[in-house]
C-alpha atoms as a PDB file:
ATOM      1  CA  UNK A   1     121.667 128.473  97.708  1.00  0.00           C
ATOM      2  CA  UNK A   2     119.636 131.751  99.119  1.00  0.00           C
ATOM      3  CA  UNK A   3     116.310 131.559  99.378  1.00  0.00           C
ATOM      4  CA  UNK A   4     113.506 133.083  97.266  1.00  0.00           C
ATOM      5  CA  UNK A   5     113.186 135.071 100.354  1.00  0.00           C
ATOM      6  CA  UNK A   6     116.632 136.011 101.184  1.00  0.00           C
ATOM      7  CA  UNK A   7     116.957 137.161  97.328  1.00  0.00           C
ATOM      8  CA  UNK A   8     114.240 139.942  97.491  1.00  0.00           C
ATOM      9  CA  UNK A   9     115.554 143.231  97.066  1.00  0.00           C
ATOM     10  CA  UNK A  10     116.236 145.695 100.505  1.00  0.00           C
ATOM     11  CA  UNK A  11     116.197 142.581 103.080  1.00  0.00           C
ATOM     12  CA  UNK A  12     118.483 143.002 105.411  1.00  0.00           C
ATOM     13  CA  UNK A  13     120.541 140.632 108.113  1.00  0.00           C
ATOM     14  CA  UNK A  14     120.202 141.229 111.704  1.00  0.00           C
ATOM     15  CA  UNK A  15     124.411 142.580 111.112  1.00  0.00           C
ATOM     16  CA  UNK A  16     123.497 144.811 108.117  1.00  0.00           C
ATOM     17  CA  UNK A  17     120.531 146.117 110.604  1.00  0.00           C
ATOM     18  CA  UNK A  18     122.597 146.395 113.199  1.00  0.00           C
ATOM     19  CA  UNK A  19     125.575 148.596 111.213  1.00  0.00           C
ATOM     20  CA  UNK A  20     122.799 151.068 109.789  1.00  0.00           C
ATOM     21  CA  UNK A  21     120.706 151.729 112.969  1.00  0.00           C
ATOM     22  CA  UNK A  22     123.893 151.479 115.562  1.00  0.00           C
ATOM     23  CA  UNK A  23     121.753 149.049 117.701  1.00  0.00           C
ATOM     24  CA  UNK A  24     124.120 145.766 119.128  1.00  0.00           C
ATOM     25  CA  UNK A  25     122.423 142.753 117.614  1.00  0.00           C
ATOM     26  CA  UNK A  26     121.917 141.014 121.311  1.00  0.00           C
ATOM     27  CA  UNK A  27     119.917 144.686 122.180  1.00  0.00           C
ATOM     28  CA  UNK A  28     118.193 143.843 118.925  1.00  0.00           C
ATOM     29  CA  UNK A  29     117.088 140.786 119.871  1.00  0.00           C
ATOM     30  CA  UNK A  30     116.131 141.555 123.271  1.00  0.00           C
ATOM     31  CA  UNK A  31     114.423 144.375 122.173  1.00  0.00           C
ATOM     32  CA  UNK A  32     112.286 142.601 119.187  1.00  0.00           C
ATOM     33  CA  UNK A  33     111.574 139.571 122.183  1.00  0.00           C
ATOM     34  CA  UNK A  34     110.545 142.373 125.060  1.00  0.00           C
ATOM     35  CA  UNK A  35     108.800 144.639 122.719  1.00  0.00           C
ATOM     36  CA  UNK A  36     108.096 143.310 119.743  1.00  0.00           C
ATOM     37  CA  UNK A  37     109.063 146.440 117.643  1.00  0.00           C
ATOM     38  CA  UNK A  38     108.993 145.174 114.614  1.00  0.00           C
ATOM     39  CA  UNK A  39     108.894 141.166 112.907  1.00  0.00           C
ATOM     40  CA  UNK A  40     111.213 140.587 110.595  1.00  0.00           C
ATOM     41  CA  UNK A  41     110.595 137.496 108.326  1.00  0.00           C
ATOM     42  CA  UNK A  42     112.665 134.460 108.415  1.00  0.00           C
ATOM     43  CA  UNK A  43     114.602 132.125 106.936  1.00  0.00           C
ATOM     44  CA  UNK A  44     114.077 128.650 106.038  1.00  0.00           C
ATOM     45  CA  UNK A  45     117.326 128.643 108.457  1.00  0.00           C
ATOM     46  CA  UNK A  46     115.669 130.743 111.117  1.00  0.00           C
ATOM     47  CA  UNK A  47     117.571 133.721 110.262  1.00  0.00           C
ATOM     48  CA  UNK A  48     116.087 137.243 110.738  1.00  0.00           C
ATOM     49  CA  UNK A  49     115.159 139.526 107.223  1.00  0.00           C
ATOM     50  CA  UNK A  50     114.261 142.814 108.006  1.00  0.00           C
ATOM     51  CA  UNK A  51     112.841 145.468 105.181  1.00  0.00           C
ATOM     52  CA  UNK A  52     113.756 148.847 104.610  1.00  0.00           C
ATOM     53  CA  UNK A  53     110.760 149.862 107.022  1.00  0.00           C
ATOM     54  CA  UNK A  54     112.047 147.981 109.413  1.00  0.00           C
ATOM     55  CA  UNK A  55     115.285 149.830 109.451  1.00  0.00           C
ATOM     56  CA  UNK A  56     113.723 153.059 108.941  1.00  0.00           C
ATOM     57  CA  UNK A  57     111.677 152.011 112.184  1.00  0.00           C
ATOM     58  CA  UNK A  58     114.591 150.909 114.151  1.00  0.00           C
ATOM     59  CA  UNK A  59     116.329 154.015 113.290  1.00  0.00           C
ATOM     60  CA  UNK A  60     113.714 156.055 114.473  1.00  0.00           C
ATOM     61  CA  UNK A  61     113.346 154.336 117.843  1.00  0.00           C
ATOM     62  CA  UNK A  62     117.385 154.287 117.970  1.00  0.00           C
ATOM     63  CA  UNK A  63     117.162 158.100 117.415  1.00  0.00           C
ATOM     64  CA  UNK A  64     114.603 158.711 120.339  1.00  0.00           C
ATOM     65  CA  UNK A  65     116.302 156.626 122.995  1.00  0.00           C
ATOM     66  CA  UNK A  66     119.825 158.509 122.566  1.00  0.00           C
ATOM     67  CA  UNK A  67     117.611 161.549 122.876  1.00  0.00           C
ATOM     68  CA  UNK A  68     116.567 160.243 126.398  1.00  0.00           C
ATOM     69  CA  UNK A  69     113.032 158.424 125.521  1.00  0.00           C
ATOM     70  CA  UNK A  70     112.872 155.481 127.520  1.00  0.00           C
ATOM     71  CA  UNK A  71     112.355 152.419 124.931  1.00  0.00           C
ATOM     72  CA  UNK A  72     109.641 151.523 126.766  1.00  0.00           C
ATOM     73  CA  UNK A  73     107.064 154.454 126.048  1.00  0.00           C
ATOM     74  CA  UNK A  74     108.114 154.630 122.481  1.00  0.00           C
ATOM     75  CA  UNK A  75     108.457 150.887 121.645  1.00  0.00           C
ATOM     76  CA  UNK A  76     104.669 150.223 120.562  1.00  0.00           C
ATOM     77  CA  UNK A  77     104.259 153.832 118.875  1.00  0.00           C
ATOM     78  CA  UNK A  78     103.230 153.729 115.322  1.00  0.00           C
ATOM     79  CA  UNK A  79     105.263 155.230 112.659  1.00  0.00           C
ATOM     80  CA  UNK A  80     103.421 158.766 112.328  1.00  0.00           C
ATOM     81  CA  UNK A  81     103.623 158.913 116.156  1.00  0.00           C
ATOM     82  CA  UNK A  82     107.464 158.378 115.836  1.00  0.00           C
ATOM     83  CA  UNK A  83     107.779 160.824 113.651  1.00  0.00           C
ATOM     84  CA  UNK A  84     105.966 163.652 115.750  1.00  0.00           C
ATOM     85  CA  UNK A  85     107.693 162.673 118.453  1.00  0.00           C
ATOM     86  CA  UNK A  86     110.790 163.244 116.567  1.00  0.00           C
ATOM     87  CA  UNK A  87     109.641 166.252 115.238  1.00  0.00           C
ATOM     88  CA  UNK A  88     108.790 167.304 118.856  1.00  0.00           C
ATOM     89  CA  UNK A  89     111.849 166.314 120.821  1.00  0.00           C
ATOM     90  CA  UNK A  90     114.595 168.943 119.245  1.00  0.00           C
ATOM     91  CA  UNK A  91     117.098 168.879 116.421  1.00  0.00           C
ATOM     92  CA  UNK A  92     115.969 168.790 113.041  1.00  0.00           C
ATOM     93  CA  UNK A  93     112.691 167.693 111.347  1.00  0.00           C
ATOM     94  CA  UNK A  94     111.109 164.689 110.449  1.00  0.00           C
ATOM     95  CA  UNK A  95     112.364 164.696 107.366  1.00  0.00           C
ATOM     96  CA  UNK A  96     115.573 164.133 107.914  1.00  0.00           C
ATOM     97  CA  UNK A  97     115.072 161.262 110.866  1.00  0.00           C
ATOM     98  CA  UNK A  98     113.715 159.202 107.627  1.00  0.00           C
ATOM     99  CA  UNK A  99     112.686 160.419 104.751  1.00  0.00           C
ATOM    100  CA  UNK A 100     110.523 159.661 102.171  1.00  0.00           C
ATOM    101  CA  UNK A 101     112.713 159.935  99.278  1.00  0.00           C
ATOM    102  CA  UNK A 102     116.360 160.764  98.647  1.00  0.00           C
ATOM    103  CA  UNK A 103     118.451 162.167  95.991  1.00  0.00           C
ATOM    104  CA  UNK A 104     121.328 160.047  95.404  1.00  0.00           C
ATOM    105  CA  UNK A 105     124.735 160.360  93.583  1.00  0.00           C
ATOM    106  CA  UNK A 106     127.137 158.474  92.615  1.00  0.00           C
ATOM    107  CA  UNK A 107     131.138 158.590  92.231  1.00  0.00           C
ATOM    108  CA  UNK A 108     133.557 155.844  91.276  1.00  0.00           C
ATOM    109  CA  UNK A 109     134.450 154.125  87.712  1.00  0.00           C
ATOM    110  CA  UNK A 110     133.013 150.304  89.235  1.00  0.00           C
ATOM    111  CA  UNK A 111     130.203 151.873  90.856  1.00  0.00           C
ATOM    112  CA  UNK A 112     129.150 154.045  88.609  1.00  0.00           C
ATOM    113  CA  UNK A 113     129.196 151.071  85.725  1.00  0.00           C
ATOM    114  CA  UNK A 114     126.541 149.135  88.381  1.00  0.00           C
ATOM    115  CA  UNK A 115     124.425 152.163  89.180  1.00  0.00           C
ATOM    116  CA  UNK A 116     123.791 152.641  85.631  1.00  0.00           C
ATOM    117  CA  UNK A 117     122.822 149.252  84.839  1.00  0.00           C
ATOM    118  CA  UNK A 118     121.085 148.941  88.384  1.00  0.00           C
ATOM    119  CA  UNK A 119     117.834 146.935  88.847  1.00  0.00           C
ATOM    120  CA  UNK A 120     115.168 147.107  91.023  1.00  0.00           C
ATOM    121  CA  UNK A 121     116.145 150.736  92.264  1.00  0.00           C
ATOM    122  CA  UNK A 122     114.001 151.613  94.931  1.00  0.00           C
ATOM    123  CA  UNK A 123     111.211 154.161  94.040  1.00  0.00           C
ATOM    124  CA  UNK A 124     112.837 156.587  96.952  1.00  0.00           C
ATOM    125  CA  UNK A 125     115.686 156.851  95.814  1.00  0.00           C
ATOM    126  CA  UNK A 126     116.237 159.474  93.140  1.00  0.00           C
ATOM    127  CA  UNK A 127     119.426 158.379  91.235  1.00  0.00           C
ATOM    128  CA  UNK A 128     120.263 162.385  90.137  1.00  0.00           C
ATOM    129  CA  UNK A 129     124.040 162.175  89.146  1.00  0.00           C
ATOM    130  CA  UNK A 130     126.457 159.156  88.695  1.00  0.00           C
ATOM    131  CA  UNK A 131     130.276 160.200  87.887  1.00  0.00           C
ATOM    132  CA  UNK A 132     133.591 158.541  87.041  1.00  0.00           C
ATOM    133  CA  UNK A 133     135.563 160.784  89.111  1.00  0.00           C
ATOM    134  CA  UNK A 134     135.133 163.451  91.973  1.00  0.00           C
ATOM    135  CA  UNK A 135     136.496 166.514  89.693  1.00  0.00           C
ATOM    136  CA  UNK A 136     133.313 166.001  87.302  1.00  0.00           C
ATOM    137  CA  UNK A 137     130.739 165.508  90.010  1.00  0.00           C
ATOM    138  CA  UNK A 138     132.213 168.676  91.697  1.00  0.00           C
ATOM    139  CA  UNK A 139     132.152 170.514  87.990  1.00  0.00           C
ATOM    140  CA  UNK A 140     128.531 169.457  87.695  1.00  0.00           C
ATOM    141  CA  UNK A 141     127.179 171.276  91.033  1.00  0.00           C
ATOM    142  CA  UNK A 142     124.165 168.651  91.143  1.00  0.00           C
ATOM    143  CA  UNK A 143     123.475 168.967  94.921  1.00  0.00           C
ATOM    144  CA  UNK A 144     121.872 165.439  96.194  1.00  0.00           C
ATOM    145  CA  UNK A 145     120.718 164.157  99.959  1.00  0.00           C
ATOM    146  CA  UNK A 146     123.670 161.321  99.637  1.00  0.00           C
ATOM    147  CA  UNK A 147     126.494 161.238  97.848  1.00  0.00           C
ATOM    148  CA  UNK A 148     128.832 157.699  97.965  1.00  0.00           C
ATOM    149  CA  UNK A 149     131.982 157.779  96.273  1.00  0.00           C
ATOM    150  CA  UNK A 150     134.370 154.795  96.048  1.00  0.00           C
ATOM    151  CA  UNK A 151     137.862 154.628  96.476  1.00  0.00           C
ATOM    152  CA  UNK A 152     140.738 151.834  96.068  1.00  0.00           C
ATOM    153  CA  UNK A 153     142.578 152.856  98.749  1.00  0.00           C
ATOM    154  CA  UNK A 154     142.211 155.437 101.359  1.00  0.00           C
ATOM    155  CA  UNK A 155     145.070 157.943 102.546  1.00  0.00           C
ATOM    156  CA  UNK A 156     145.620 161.374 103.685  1.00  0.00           C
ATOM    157  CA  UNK A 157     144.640 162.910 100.134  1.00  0.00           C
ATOM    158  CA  UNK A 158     141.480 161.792 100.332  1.00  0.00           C
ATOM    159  CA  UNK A 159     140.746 162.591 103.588  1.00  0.00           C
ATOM    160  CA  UNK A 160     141.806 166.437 101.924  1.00  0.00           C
ATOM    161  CA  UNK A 161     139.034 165.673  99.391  1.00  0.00           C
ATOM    162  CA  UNK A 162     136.331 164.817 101.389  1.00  0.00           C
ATOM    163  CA  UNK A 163     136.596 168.096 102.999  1.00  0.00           C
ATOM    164  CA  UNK A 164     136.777 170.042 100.368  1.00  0.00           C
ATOM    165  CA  UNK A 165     134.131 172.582 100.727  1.00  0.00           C
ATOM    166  CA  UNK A 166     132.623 172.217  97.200  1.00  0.00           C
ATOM    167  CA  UNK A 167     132.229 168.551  97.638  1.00  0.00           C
ATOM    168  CA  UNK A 168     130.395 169.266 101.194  1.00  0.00           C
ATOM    169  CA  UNK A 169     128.339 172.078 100.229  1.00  0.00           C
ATOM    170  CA  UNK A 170     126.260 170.077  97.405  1.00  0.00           C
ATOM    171  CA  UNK A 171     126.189 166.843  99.870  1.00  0.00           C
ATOM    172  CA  UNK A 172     123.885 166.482 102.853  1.00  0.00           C
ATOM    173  CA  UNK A 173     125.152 163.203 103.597  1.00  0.00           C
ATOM    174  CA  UNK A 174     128.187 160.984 102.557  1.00  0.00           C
ATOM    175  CA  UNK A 175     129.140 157.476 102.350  1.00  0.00           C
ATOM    176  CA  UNK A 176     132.503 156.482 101.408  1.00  0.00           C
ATOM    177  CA  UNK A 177     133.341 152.330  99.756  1.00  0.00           C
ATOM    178  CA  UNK A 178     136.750 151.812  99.869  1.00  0.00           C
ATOM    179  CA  UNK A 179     139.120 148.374  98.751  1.00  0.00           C
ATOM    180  CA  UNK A 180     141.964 149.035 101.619  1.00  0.00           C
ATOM    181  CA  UNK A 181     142.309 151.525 104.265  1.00  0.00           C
ATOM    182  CA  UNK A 182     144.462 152.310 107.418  1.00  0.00           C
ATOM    183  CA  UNK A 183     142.554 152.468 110.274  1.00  0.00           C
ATOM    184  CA  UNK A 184     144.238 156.211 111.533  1.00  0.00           C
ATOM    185  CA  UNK A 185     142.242 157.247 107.928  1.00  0.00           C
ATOM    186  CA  UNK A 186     139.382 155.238 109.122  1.00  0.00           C
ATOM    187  CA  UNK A 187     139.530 157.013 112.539  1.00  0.00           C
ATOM    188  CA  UNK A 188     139.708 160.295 110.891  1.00  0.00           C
ATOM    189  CA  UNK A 189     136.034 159.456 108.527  1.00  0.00           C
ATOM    190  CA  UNK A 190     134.409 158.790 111.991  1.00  0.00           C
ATOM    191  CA  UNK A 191     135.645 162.227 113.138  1.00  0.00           C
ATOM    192  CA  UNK A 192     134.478 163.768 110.011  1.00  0.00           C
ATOM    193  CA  UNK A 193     130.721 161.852 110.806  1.00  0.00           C
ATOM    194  CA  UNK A 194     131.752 160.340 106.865  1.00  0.00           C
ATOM    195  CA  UNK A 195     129.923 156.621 107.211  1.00  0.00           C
ATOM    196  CA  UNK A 196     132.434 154.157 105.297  1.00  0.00           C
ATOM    197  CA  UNK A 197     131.958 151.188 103.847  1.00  0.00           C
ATOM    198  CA  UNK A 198     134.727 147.975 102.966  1.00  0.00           C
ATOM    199  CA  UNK A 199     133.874 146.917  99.445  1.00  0.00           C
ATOM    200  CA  UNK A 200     132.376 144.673  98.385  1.00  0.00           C
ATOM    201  CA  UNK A 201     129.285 145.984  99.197  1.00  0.00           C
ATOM    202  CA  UNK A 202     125.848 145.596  97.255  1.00  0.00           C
ATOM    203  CA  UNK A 203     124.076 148.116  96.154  1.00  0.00           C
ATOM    204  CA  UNK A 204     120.597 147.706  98.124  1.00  0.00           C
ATOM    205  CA  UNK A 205     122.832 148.376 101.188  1.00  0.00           C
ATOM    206  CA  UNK A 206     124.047 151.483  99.527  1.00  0.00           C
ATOM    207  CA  UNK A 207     120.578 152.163  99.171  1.00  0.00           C
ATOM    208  CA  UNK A 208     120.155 152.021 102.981  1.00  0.00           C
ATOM    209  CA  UNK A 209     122.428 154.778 103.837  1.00  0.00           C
ATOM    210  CA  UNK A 210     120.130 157.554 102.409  1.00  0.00           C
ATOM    211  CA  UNK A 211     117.543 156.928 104.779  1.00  0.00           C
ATOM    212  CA  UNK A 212     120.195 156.956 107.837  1.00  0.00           C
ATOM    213  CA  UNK A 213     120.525 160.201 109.139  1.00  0.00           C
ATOM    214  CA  UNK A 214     123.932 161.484 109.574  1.00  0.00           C
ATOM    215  CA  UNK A 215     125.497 162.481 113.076  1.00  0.00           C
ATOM    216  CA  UNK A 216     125.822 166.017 113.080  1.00  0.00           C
ATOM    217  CA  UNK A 217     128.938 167.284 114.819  1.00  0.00           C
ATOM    218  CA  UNK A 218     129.623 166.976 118.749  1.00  0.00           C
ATOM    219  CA  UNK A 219     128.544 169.529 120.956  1.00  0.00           C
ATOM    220  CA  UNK A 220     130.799 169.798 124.012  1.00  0.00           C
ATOM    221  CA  UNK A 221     129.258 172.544 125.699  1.00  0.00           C
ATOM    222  CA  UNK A 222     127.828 172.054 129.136  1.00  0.00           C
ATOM    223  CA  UNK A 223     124.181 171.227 128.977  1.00  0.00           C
ATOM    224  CA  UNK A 224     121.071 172.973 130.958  1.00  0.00           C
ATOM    225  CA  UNK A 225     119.349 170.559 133.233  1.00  0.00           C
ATOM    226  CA  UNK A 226     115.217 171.246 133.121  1.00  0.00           C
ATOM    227  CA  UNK A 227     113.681 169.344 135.378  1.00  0.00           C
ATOM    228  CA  UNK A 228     110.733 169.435 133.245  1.00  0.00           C
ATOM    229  CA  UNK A 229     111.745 168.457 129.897  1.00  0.00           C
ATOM    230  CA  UNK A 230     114.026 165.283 128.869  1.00  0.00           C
ATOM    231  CA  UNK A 231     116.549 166.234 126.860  1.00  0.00           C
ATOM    232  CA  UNK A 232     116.565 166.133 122.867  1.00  0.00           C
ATOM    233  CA  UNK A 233     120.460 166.419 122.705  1.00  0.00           C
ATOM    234  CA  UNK A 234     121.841 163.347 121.310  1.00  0.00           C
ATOM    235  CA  UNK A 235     124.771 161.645 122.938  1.00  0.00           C
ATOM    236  CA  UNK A 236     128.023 161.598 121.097  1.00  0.00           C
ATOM    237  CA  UNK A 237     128.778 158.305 118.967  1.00  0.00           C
ATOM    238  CA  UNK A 238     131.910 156.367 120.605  1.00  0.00           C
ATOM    239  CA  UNK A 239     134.540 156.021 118.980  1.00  0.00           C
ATOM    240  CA  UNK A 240     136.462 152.752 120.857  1.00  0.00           C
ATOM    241  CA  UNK A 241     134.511 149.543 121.530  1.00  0.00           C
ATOM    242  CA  UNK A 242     134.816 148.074 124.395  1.00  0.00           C
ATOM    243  CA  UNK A 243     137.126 145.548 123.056  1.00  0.00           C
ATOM    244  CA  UNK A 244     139.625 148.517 121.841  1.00  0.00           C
ATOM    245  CA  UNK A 245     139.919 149.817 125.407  1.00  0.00           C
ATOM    246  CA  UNK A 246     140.800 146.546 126.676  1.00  0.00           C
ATOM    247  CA  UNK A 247     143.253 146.114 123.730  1.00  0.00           C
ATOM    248  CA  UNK A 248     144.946 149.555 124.766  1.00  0.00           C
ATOM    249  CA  UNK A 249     144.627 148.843 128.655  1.00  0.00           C
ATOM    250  CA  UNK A 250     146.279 145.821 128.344  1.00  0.00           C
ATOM    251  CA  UNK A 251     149.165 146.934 125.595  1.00  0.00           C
ATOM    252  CA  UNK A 252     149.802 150.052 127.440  1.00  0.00           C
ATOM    253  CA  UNK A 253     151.085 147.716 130.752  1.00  0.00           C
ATOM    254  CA  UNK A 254     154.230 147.698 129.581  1.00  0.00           C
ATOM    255  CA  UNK A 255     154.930 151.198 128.606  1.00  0.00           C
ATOM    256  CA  UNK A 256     156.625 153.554 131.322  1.00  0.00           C
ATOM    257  CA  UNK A 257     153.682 156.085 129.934  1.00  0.00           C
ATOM    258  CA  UNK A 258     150.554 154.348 131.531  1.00  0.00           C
ATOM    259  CA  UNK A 259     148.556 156.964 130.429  1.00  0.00           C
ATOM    260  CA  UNK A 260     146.511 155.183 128.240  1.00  0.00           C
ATOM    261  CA  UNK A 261     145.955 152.571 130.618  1.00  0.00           C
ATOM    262  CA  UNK A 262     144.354 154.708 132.866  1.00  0.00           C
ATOM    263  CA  UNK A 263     142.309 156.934 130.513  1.00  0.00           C
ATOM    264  CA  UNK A 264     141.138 153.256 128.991  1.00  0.00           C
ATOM    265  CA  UNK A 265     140.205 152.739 132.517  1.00  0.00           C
ATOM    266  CA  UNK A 266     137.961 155.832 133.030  1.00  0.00           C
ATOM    267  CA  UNK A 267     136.350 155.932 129.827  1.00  0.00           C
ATOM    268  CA  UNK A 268     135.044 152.003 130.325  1.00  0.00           C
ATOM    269  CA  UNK A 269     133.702 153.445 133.876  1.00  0.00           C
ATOM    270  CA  UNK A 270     131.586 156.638 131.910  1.00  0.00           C
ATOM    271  CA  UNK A 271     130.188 153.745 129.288  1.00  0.00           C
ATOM    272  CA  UNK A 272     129.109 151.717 131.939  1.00  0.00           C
ATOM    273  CA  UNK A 273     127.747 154.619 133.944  1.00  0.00           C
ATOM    274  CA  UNK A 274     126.121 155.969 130.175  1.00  0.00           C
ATOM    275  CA  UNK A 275     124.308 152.115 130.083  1.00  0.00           C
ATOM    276  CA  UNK A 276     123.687 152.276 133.518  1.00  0.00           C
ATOM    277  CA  UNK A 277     121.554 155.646 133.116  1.00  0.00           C
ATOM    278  CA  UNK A 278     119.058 154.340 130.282  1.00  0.00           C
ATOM    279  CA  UNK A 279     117.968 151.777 132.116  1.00  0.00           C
ATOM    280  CA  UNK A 280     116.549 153.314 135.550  1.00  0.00           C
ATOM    281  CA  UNK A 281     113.419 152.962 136.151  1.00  0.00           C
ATOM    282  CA  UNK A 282     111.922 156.135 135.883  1.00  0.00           C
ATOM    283  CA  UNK A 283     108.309 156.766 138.023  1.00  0.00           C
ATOM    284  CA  UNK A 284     107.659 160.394 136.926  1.00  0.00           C
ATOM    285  CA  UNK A 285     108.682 162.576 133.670  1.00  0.00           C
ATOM    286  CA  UNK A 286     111.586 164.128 136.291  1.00  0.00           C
ATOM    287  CA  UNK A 287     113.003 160.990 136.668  1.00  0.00           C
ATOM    288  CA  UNK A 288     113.330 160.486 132.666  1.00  0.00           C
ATOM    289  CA  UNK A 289     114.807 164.152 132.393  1.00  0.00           C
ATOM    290  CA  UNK A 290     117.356 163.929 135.104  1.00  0.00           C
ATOM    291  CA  UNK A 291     118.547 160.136 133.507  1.00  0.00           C
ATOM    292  CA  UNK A 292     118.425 161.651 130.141  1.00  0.00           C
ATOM    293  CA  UNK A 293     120.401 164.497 131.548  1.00  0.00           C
ATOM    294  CA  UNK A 294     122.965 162.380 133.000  1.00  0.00           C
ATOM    295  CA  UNK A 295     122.989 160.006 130.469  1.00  0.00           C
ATOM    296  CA  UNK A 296     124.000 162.959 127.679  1.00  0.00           C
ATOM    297  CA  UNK A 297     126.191 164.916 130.141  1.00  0.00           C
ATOM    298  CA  UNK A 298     128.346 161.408 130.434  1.00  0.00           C
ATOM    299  CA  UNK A 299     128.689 160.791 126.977  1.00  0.00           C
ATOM    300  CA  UNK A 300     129.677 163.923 126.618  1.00  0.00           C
ATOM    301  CA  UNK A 301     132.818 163.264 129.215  1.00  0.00           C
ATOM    302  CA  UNK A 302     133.134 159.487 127.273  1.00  0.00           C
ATOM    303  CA  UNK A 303     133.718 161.352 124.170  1.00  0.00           C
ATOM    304  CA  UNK A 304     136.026 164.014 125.273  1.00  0.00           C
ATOM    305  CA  UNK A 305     137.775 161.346 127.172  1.00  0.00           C
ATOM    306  CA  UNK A 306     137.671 159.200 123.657  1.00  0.00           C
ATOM    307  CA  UNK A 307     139.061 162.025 121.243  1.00  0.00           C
ATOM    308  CA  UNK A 308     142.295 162.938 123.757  1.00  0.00           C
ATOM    309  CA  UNK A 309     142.783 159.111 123.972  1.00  0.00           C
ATOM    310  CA  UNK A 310     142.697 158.645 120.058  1.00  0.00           C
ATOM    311  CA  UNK A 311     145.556 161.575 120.303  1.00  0.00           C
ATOM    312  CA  UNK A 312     147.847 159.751 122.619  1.00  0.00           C
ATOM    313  CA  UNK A 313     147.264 156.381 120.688  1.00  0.00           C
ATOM    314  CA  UNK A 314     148.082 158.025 117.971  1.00  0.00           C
ATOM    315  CA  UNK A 315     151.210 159.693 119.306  1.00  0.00           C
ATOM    316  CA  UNK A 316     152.595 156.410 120.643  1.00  0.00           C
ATOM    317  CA  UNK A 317     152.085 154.599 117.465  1.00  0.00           C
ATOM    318  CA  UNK A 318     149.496 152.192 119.084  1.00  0.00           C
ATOM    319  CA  UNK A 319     146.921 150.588 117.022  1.00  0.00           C
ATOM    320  CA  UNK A 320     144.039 149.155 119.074  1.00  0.00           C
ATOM    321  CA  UNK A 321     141.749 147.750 116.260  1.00  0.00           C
ATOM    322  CA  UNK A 322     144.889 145.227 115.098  1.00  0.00           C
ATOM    323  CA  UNK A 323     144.839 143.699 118.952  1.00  0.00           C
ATOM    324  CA  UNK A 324     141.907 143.902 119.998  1.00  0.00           C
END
């Protein structure tokens, strides 16, 4: 039976945490222990509950370090200093690292029935629109900050949907719950930056994704090195773990083709070499440009690397995420 605790609205498992700020839960942990960043409450089990400005926090700090902040130097900053130094360090205001309130919509027959009769809302959310069906929502124009539609299945038509230009242009952000899905169409929403979500799913964790900001698209162009300013250029999401490159590496043996084998190969060297570079020491601000440098001009390789592998898997008919 949960807790009194566990049952308060917007409290959030170290996993939840974890899927929403794209921080490993053992990096969590080691991070909360080293630098106390924030102190989530716990269990009568010992289990970690962290509130929504604890996320918002960890997203923040998330956001910094793939800009090339050290964690160190930003771990004990308070909020408002996060925030200026987000404001400071490049792409895109503060607003839109974590905002203060979001307008919200909401598509699906099931999910629109529990929106409606939806308790304990959070006060920033602003529920604007909530819709049966993607044709009225679209008919309606409403323009909102996140927009999560749900879907029984997913497939190739609704991949059309989702970019469809007059659902895009009156969403900032979207979130997709789905029942059942392949995981090429699930491939194809990471691509898209569309965050997805396997029902069931409740809705205070729906909640969650409007103050995660979404990953804009990939820039592959070469970067400028300045030996006097780290980098605000975030790295490019992966899009294998590093148990789907093993999974490929090892079912790829047997082919004549070892292509994939070896591209699995040197895209586990550029992730170890992207790990490697945030955690140099760094003795003057040129030392924390030149690792952020190198750290963004690798993941920028990893990626490309990633994308022409996700081709060739693709090609071949392999499926890495059922083997791995």
């Amino acid at each position: 039976m949960a807790t009194q605790l566990e049952s308060m609205p917007n409290r959030y498992r170290i996993g939840a945490v974890s899927r929403l700020t794209g921080i490993p839960t053992d990096t969590l942990r080691i991070w909360e222990r080293r630098y106390e960043l924030v102190q989530p409450q716990r269990t009568e089990k010992g289990g970690r509950l962290y509130s929504q400005d604890d996320v918002t926090r960890l997203t923040m700090i998330k956001t910094l370090v793939d800009r090339g902040h050290a964690i160190g130097t930003i771990a004990r900053l308070g909020g408002d200093e996060l925030r200026q130094r987000l404001a400071q360090s490049g792409s895109g205001h503060t607003s839109e690292m974590a905002p203060s309130h979001a307008r919200v919509c909401i598509v699906g027959e099931a999910l629109s029935i529990r929106a409606r009769h939806a308790q304990n809302i959070p006060e920033s959310v602003d529920l604007v629109g909530v819709y049966s069906d993607l044709d009225h929502f679209v008919e309606d124009e409403n323009d909102c900050d996140t927009l999560i539609i749900e879907f029984p299945f997913l497939d190739q038509d609704t991949i059309r949907q989702l970019q469809d230009p007059g659902l895009r242009n009156h969403a900032n952000n979207v979130v997709v719950v789905y029942a059942f899905a392949p995981s090429g169409i699930l491939r194809q929403l990471k691509r898209l930056h569309i965050e997805s979500e396997r029902a069931p799913v409740t809705l205070d964790h729906l909640w969650q994704h409007a103050f995660t900001p979404p990953q804009g698209t990939v820039d592959t162009a070469a970067l400028a090195f300045d030996p006097n300013l780290v980098t605000a250029e975030p790295a490019p999401p992966r899009i294998f773990s590093n148990g789907e490159l093993a999974a490929l590496s090892d079912i790829t043996t047997t082919l004549k083709c070892e292509c994939p084998h070896h591209m699995s190969s040197i895209i586990e060297t550029l992730v170890a070499f992207e790990e490697y570079s945030t955690r140099c020491e760094n003795q003057t601000s040129q030392d924390a440009a030149l690792h952020a440098y190198l750290h963004v001009m690798t993941a920028k390789a990893r990626w490309l690397m990633e994308v022409a592998l996700e081709k060739l898997a693709e090609v071949e008919g392999l499926d890495p995420r059922s083997s791995s």
